[in-house]
Protein backbone atom coordinates (compact mmCIF):
# COMPACT_ATOMS: atom_id res chain seq x y z
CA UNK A 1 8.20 9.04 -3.43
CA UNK A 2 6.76 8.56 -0.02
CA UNK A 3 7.56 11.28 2.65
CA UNK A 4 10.80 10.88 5.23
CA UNK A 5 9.39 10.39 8.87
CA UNK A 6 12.04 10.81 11.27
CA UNK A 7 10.67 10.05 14.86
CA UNK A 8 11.43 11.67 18.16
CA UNK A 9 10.10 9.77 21.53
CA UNK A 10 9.82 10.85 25.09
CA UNK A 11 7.89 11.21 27.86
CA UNK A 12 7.67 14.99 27.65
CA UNK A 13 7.23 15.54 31.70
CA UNK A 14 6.46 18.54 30.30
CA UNK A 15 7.37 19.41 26.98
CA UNK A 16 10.25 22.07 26.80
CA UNK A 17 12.10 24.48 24.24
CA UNK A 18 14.73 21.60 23.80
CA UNK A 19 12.12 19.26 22.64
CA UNK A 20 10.63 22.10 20.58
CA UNK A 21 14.05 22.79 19.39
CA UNK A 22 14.64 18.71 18.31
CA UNK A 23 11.02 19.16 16.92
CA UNK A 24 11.92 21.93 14.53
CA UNK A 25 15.67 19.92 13.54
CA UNK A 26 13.22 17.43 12.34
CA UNK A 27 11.32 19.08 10.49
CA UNK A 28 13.99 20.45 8.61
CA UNK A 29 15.93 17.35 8.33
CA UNK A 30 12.74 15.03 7.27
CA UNK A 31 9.12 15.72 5.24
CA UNK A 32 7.18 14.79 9.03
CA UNK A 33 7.73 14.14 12.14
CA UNK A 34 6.38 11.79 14.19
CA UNK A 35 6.02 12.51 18.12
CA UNK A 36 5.63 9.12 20.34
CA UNK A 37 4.04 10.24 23.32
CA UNK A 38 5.87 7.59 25.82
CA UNK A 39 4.45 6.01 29.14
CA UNK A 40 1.16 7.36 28.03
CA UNK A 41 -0.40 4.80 30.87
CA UNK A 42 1.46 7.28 33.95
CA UNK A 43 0.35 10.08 35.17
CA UNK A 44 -0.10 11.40 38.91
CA UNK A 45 3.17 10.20 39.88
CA UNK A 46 5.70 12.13 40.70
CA UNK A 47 8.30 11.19 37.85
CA UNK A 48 5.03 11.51 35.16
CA UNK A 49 2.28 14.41 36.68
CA UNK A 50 0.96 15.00 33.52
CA UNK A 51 -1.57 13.28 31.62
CA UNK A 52 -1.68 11.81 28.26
CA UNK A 53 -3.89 13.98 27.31
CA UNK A 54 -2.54 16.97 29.03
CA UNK A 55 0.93 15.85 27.02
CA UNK A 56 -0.91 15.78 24.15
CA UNK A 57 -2.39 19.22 24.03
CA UNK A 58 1.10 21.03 25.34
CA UNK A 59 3.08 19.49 22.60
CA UNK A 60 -0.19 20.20 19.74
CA UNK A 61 -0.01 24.05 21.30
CA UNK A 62 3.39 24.64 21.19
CA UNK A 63 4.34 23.13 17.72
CA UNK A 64 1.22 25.22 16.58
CA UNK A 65 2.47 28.58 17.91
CA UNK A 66 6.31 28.02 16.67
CA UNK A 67 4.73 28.05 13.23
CA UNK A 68 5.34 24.29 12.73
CA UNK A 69 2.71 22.69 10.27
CA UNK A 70 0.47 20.62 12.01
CA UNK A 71 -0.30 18.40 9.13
CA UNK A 72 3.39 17.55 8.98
CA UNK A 73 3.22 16.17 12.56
CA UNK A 74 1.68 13.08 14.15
CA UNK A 75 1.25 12.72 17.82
CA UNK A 76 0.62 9.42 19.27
CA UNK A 77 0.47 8.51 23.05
CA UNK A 78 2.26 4.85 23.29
CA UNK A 79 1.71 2.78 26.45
CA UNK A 80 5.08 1.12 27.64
CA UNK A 81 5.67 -2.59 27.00
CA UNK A 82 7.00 -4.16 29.50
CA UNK A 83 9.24 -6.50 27.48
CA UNK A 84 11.98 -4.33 26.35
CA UNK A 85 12.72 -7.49 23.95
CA UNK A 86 9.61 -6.22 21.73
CA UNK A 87 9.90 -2.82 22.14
CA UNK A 88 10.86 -1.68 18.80
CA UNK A 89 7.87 -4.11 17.79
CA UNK A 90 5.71 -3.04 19.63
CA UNK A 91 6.50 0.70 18.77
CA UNK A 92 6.66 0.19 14.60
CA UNK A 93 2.92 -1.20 15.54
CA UNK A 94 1.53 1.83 17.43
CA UNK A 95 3.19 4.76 14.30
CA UNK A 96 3.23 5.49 10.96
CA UNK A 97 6.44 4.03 9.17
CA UNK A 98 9.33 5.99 10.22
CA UNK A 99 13.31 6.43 8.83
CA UNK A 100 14.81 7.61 11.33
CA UNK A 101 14.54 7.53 14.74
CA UNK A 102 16.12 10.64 16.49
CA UNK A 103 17.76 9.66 20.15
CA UNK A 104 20.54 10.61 22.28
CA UNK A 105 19.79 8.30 25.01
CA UNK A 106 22.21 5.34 24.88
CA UNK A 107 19.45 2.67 26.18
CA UNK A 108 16.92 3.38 23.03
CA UNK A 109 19.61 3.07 20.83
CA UNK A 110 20.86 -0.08 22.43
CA UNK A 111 17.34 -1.03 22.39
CA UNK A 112 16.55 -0.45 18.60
CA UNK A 113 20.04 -1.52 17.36
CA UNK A 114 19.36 -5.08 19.33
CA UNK A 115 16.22 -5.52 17.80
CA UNK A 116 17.02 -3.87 13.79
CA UNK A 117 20.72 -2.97 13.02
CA UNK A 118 19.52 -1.34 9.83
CA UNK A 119 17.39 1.10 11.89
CA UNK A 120 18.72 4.70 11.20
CA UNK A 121 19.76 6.72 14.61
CA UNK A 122 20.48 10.46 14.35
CA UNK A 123 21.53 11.99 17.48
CA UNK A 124 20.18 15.00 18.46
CA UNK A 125 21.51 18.85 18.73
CA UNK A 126 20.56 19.19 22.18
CA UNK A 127 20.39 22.50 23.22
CA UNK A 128 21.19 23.42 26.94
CA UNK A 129 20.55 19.50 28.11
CA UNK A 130 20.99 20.59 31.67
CA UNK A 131 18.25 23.27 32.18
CA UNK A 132 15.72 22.00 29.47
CA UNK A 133 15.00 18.32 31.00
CA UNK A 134 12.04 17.20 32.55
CA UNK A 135 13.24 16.35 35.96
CA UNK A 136 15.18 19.45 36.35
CA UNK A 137 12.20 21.57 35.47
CA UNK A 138 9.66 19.63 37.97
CA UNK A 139 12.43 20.46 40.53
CA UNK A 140 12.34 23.64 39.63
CA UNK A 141 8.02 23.78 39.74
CA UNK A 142 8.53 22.04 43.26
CA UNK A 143 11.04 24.89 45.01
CA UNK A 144 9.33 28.26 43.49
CA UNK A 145 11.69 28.18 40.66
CA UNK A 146 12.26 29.68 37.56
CA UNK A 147 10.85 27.23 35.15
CA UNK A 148 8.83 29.11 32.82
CA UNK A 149 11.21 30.28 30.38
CA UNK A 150 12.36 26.69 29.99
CA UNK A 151 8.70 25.67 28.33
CA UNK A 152 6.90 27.34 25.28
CA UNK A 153 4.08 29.32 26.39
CA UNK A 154 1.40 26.63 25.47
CA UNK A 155 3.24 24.24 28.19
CA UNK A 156 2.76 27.06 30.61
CA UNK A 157 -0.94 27.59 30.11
CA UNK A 158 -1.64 23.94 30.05
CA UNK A 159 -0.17 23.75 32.94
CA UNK A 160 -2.22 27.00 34.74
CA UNK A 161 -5.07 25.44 33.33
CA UNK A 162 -4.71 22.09 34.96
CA UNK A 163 -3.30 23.18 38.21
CA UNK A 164 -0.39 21.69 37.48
CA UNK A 165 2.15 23.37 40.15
CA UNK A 166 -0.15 22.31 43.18
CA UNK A 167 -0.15 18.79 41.20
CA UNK A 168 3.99 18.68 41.20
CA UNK A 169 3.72 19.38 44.82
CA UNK A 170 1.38 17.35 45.96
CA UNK A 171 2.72 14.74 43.74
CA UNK A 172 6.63 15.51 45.16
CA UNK A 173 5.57 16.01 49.09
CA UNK A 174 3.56 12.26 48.60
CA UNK A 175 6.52 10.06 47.02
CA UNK A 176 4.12 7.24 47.22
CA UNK A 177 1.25 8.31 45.61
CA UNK A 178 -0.52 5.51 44.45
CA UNK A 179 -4.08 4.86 45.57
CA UNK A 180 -3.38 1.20 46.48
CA UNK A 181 -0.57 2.17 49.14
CA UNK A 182 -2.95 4.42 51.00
């Protein structure tokens, strides 16, 4: 019998304790998760600072130090497509077979129901939606905030190790920070 996938997607602007949280419902839930690291082409922008790269290492560190299995876990930075027609596609080509695809955004589930009504949707348990998202975290980076204790510690030291509080301000004080506009 071949292992149950169940896929969670995002752009993990950084990655928080409710992702970790929806990481380790997975897990329990399904034999391996598979993480679908999304807009993987942004970063340096103030709605995606972070890096790829950077993603992929905060997400790696902090399923590591929850205890999660690593060789459960699959982590795969996906470019967007700009033809939302071929999304789900485009996204089946890019990781492993999944059976369910874990979402509580409306749109994605619009999206994937469009494209494959037999695709299988579980909606997260989100935990605290308000304080762990991405945008209200980068807010919080921006003002002096408390932000830390909404991020597992690996997020935290990728993001010391990167500079990535001067990069959120930077990024937020220059809302057009693209190298062609300058």
């Amino acid at each position: 019998m071949t292992a149950k996938r169940g896929l969670m997607l995002g752009r993990f602007q950084p990655f928080h304790n409710g992702h970790l949280a929806l990481a380790r419902q997975i897990l329990e839930e399904c034999d391996e998760l598979v993480v679908a690291i999304g807009s993987a082409q942004f970063n340096f922008i103030e709605k995606d600072p972070f890096t790829a790269g950077e993603r992929l290492v905060m997400i790696r560190g902090s399923l590591a130090e929850s205890g999660v299995e690593l060789s459960r876990c699959y982590l795969i930075p996906i470019a967007n497509d700009d033809n939302n027609a071929r999304w789900l596609a485009n996204l089946r080509s890019m990781v492993p077979e999944f059976h369910y695809l874990y979402t509580g955004n409306d749109y994605v589930r619009h999206l994937a129901l469009s494209q494959d009504a037999r695709i299988r949707i579980k909606k997260p348990d989100f935990e605290k939606k308000s304080e762990y998202n991405g945008s209200n975290i980068r807010k919080l980076m921006l003002a002096g905030g408390k932000w830390k204790a909404l991020i597992p510690a690996a997020v935290a030291r990728e993001i010391g190790r990167i500079n990535g509080i001067e990069r959120v301000k930077v990024l937020g004080a220059n809302t057009d920070s693209s190298p062609q506009n300058w």
